[in-house]
N, C-alpha and C. Protein backbone atom coordinates (compact mmCIF):
# COMPACT_ATOMS: atom_id res chain seq x y z
N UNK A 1 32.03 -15.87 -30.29
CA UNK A 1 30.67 -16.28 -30.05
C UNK A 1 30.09 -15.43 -28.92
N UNK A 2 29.02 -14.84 -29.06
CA UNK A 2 28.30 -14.01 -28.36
C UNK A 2 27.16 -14.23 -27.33
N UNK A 3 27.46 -14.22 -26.18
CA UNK A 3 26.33 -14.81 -25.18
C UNK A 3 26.22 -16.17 -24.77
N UNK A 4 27.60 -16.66 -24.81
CA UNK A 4 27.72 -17.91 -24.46
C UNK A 4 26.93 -17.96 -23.01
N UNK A 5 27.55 -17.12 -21.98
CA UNK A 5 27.04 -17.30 -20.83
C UNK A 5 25.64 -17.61 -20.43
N UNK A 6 24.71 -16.60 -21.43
CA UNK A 6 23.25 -16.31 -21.10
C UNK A 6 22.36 -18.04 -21.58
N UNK A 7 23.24 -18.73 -22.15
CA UNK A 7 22.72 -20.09 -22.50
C UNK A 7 22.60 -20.64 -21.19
N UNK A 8 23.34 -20.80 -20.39
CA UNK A 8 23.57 -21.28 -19.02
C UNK A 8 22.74 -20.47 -18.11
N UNK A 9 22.64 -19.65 -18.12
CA UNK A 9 21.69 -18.48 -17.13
C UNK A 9 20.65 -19.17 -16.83
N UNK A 10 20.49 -19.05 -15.48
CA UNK A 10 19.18 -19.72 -15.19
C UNK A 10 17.36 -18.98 -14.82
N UNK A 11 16.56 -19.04 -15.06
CA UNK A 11 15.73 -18.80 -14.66
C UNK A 11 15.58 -18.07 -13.40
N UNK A 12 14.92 -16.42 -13.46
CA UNK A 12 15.10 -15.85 -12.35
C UNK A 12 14.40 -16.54 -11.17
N UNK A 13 13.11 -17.49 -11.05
CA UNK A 13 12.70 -17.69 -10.23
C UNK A 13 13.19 -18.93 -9.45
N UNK A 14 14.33 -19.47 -10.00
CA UNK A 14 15.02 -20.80 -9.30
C UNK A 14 16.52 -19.69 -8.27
N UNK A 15 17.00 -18.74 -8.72
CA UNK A 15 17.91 -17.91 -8.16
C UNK A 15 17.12 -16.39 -7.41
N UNK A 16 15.69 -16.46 -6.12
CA UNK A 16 15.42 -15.16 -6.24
C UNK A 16 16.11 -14.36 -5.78
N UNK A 17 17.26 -14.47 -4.83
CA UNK A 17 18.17 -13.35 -4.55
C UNK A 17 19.68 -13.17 -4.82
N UNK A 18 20.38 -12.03 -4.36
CA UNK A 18 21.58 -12.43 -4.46
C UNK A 18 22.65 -12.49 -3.68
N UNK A 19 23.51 -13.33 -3.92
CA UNK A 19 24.35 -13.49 -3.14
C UNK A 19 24.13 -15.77 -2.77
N UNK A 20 23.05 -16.04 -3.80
CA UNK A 20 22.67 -17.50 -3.11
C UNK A 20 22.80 -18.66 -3.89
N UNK A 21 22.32 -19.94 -4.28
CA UNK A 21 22.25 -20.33 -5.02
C UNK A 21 22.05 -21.67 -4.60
N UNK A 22 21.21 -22.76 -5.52
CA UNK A 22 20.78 -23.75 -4.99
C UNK A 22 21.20 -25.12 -5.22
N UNK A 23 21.43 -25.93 -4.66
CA UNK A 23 22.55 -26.75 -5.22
C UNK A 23 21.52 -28.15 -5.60
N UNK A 24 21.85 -29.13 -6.13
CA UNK A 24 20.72 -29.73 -6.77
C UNK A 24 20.26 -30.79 -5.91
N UNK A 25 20.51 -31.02 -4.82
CA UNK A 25 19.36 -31.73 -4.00
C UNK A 25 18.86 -31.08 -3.19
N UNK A 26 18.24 -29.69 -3.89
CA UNK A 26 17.41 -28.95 -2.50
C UNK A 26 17.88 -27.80 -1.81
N UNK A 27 19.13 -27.96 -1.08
CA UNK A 27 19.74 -27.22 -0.12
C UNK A 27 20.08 -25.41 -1.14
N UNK A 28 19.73 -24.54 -0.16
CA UNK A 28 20.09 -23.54 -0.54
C UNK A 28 21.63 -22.87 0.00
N UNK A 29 22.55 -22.54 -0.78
CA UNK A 29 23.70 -21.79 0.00
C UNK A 29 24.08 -20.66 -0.69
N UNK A 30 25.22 -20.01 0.21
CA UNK A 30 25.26 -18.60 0.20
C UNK A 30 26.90 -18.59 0.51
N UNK A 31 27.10 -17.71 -0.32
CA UNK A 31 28.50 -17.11 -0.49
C UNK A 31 28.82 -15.83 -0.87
N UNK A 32 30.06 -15.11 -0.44
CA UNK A 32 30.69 -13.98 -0.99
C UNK A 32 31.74 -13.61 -1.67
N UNK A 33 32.25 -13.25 -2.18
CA UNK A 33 33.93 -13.22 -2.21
C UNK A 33 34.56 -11.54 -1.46
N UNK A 34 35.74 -12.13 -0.56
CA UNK A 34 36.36 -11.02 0.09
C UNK A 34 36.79 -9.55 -0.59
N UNK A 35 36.40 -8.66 -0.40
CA UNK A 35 37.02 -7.40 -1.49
C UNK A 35 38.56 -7.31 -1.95
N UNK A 36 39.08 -7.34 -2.70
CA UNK A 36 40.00 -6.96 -3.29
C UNK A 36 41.06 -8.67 -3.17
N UNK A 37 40.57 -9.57 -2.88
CA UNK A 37 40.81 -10.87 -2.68
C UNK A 37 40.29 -12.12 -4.18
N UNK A 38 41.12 -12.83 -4.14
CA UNK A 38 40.50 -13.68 -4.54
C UNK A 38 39.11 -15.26 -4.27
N UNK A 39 39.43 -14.89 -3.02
CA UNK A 39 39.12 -16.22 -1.92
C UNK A 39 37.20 -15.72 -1.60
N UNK A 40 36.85 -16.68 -0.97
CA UNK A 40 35.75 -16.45 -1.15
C UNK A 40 34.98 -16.79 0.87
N UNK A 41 34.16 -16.15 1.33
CA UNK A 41 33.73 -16.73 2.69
C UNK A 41 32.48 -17.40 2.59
N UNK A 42 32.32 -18.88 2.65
CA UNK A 42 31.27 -19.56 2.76
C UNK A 42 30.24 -18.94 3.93
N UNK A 43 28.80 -18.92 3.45
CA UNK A 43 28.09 -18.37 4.63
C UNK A 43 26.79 -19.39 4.71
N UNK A 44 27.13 -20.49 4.19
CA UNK A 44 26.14 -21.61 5.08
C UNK A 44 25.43 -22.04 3.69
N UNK A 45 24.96 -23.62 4.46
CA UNK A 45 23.68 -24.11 3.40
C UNK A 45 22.52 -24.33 4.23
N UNK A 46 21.40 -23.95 3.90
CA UNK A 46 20.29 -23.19 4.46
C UNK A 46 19.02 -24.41 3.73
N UNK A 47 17.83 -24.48 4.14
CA UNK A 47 16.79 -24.82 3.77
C UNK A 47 15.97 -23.60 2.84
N UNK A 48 15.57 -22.26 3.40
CA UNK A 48 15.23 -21.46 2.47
C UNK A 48 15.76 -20.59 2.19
N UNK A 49 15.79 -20.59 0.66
CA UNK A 49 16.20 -19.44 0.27
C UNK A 49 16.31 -18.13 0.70
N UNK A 50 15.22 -17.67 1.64
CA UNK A 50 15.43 -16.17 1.98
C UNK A 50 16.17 -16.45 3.73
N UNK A 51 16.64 -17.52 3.88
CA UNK A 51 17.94 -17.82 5.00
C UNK A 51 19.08 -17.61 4.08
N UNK A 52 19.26 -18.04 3.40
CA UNK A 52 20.64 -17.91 2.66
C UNK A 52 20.60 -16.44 2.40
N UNK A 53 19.65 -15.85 1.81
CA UNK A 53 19.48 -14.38 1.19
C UNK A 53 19.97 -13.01 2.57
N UNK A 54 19.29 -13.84 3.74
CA UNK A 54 19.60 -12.84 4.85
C UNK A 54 21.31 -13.08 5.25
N UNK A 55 21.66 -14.52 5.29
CA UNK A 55 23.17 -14.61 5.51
C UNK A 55 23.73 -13.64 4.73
N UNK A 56 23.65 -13.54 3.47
CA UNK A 56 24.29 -12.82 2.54
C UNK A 56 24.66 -11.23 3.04
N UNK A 57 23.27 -10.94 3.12
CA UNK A 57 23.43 -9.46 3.34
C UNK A 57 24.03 -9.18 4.64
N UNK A 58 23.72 -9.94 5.68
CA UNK A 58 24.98 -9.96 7.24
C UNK A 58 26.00 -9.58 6.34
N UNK A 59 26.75 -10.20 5.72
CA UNK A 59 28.25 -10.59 4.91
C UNK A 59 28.51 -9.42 4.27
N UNK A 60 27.48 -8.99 3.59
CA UNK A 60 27.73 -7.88 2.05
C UNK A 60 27.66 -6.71 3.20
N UNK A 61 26.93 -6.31 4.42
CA UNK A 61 26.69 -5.40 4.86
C UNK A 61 28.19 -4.94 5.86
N UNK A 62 28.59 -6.23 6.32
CA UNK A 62 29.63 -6.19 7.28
C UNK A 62 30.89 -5.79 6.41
N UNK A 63 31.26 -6.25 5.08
CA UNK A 63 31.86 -6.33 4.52
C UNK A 63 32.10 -4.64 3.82
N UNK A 64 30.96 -4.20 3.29
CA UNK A 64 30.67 -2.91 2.45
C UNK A 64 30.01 -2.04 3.30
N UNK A 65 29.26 -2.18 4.38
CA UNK A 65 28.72 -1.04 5.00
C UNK A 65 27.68 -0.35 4.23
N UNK A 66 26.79 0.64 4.75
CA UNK A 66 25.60 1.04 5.08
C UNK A 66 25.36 1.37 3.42
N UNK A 67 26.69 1.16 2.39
CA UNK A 67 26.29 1.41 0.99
C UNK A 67 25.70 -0.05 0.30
N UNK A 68 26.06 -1.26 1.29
CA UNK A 68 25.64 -2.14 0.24
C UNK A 68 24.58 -2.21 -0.14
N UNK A 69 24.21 -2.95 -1.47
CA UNK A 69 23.12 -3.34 -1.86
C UNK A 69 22.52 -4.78 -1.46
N UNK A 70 21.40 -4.54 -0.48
CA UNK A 70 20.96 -5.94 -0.09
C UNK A 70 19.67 -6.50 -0.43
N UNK A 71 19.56 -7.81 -0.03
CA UNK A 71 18.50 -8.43 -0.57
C UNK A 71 17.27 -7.97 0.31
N UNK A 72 17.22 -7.49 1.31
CA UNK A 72 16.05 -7.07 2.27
C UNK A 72 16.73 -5.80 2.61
N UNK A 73 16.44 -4.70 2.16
CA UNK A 73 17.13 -3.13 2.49
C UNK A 73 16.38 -3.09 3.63
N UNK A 74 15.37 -3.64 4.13
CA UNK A 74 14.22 -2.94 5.16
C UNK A 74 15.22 -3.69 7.03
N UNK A 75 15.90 -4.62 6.58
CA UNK A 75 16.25 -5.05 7.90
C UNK A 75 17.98 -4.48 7.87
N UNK A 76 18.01 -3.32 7.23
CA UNK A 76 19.30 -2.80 7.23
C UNK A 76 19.51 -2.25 8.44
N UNK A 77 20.96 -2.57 9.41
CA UNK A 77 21.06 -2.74 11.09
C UNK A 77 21.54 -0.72 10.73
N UNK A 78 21.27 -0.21 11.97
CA UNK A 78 21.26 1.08 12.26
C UNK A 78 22.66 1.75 12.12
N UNK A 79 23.72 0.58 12.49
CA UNK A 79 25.07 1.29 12.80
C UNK A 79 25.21 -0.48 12.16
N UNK A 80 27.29 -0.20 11.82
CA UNK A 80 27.84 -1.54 12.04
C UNK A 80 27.81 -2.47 13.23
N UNK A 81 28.26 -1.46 14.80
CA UNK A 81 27.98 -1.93 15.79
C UNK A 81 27.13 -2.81 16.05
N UNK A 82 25.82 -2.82 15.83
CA UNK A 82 24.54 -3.61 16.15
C UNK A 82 24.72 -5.42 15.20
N UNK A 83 25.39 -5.14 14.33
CA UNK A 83 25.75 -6.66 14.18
C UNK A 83 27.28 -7.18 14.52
N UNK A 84 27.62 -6.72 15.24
CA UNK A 84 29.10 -7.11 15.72
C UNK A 84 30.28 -6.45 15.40
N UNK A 85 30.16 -4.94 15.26
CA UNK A 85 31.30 -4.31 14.70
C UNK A 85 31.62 -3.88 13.75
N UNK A 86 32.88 -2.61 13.24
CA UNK A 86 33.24 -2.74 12.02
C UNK A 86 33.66 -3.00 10.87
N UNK A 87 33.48 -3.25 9.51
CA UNK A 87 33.69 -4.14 8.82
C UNK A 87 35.86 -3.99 8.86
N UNK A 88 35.91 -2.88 9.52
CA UNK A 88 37.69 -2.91 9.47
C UNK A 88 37.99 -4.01 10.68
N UNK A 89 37.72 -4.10 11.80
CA UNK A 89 37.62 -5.11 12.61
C UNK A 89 37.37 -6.74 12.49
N UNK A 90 36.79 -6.88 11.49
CA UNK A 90 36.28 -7.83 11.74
C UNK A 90 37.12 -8.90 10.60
N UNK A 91 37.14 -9.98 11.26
CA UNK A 91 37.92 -11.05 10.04
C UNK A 91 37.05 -12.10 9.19
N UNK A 92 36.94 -12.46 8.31
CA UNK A 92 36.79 -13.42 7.63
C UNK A 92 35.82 -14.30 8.04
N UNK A 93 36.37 -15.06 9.57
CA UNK A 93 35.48 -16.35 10.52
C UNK A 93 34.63 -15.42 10.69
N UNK A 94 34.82 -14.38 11.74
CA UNK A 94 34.09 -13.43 12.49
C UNK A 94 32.92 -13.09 11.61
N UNK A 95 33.12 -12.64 10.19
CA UNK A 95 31.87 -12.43 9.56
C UNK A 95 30.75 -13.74 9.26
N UNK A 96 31.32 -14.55 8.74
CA UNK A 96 30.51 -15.97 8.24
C UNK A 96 29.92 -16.50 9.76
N UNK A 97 30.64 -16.24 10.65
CA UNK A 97 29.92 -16.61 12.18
C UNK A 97 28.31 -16.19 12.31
N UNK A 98 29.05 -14.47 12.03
CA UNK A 98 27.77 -14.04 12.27
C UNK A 98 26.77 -13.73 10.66
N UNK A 99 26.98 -14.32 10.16
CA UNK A 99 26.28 -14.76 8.97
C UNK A 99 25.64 -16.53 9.19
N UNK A 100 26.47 -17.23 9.67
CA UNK A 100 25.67 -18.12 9.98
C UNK A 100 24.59 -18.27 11.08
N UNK A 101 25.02 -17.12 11.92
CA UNK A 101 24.07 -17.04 13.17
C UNK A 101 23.09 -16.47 12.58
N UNK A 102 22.75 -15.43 11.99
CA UNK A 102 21.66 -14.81 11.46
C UNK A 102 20.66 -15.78 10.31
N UNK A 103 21.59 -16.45 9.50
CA UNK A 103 21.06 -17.16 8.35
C UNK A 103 20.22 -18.55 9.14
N UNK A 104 20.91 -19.32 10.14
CA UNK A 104 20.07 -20.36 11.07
C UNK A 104 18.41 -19.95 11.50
N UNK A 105 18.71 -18.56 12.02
CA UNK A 105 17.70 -17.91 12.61
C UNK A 105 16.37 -18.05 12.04
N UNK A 106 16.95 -17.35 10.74
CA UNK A 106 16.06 -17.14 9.68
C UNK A 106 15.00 -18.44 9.41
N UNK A 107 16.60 -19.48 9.10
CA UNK A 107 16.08 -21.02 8.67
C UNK A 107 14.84 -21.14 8.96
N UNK A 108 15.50 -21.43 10.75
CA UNK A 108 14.70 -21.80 11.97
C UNK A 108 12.99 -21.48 11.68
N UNK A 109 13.10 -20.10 11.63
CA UNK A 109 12.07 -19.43 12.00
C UNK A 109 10.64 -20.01 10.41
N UNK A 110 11.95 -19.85 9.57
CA UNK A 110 10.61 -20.02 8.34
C UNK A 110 10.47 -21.56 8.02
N UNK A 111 11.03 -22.29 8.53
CA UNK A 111 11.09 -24.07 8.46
C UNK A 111 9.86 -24.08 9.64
N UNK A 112 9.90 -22.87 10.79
CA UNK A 112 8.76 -23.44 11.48
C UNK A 112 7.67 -22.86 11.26
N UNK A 113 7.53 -22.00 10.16
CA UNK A 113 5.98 -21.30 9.88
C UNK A 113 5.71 -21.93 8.74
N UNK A 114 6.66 -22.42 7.71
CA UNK A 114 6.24 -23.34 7.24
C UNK A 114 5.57 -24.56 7.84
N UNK A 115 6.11 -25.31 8.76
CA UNK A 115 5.61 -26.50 8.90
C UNK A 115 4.11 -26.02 9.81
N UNK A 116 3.95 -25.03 10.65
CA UNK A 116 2.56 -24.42 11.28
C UNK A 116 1.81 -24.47 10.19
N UNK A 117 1.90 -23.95 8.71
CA UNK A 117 1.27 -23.32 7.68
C UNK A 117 0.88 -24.74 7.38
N UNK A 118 1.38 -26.19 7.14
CA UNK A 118 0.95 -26.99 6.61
C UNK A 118 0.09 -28.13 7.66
N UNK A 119 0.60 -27.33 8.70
CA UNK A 119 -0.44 -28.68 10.05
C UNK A 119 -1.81 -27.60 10.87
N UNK A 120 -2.09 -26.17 9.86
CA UNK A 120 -3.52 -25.79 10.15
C UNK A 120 -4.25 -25.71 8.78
N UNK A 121 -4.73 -25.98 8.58
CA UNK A 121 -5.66 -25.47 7.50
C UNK A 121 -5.72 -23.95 6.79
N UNK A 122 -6.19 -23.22 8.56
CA UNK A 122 -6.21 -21.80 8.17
C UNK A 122 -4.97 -21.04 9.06
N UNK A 123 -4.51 -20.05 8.34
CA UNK A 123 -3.28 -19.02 8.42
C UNK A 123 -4.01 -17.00 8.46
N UNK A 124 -3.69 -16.98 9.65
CA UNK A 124 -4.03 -15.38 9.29
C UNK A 124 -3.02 -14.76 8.40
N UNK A 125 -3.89 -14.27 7.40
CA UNK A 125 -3.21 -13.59 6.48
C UNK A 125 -3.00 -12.21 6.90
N UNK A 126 -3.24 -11.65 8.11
CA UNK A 126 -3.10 -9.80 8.27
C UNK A 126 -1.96 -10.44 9.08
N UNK A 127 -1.65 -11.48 9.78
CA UNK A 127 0.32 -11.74 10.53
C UNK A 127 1.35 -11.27 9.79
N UNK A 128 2.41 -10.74 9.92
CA UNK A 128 3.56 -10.39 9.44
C UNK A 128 4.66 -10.55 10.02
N UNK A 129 4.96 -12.07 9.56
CA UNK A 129 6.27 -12.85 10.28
C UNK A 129 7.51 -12.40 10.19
N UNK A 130 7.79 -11.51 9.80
CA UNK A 130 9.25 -10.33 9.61
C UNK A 130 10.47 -10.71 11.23
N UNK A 131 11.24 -10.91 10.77
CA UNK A 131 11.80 -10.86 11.99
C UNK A 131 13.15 -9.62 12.16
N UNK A 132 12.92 -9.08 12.93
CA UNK A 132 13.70 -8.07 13.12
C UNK A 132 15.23 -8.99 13.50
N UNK A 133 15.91 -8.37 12.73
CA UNK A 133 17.69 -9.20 13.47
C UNK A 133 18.43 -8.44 14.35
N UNK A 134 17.80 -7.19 14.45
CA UNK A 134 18.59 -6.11 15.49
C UNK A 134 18.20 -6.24 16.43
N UNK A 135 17.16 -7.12 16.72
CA UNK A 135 16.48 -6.83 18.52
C UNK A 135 16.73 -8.38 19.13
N UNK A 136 16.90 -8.58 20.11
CA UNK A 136 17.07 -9.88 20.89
C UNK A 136 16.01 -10.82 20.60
N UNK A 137 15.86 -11.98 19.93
CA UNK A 137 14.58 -12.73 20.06
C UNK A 137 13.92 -13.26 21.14
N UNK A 138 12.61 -13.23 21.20
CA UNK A 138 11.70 -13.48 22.58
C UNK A 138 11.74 -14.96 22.59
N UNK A 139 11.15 -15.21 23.30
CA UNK A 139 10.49 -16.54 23.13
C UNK A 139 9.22 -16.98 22.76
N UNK A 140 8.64 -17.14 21.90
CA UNK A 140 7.31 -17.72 21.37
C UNK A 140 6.70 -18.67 21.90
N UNK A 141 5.36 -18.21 22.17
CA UNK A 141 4.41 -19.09 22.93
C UNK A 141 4.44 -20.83 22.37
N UNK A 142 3.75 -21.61 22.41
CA UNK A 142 3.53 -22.91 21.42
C UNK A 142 2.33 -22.61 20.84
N UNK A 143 1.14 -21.93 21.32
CA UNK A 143 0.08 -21.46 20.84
C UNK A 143 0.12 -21.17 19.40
N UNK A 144 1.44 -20.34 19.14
CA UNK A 144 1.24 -19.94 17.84
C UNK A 144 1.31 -20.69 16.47
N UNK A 145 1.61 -22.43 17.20
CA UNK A 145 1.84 -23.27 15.98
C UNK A 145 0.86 -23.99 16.33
């Protein structure tokens, strides 16, 4: 029987990136599996999707280096160094750590422009909430919500 799988396949716009997937009350999570392993490193359950999507690529990037293919190529870190080292260095915890540290961030950040977005009316649309993961985060005024 041919294409059993593609019966099950879901709709691209319930899965938009990879490396994620949504579990059915809501929560978004993110996983990898180790290279040449069978086992797999949990990298968090997230509120949005593009938190889980950024955990991922921490993981796929630390893991594969400057060849992987990621879900945001544009926040690809300069060296391994700049996210904690090389992927020969680094173990298993050590990566999902810093996959969960990055993926929270993310959360954080778009759980709170979401909730700004729904307690003003109006939103400047020329803002570009991008958050860089290579640079230290500031601190944000309250003004801006």
């Amino acid at each position: 029987m041919e294409g059993g799988g593609s019966v099950v396949r879901r709709r691209k716009n319930e899965k938009p990136y990879k490396g994620i997937r949504m579990r059915k009350w809501g929560k978004w999570v993110a996983e990898i599996r180790e290279p040449n392993k069978r086992t797999r490193i949990w990298l968090g359950s997230y509120t949005t999707p593009k938190a889980a999507a950024r955990a991922y690529d921490i993981a796929v990037y630390l893991l594969r280096g400057p060849s992987a293919k990621l879900n945001f190529p544009e926040f690809k870190p300069v060296d391994l160094s700049v996210v904690g080292g090389g992927a020969s260095d680094l173990s298993a915890e050590a990566i999902r750590l810093k996959a969960v540290e990055v993926g929270s961030r993310v959360d954080a950040m778009e759980t709170a422009n979401g909730q700004c977005r729904q307690s003003h009316s109006r939103v400047d649309p020329g803002s570009d909430n991008q958050l860089d993961l290579n640079q230290i985060p500031k601190p944000e005024p309250d003004a801006l919500c």
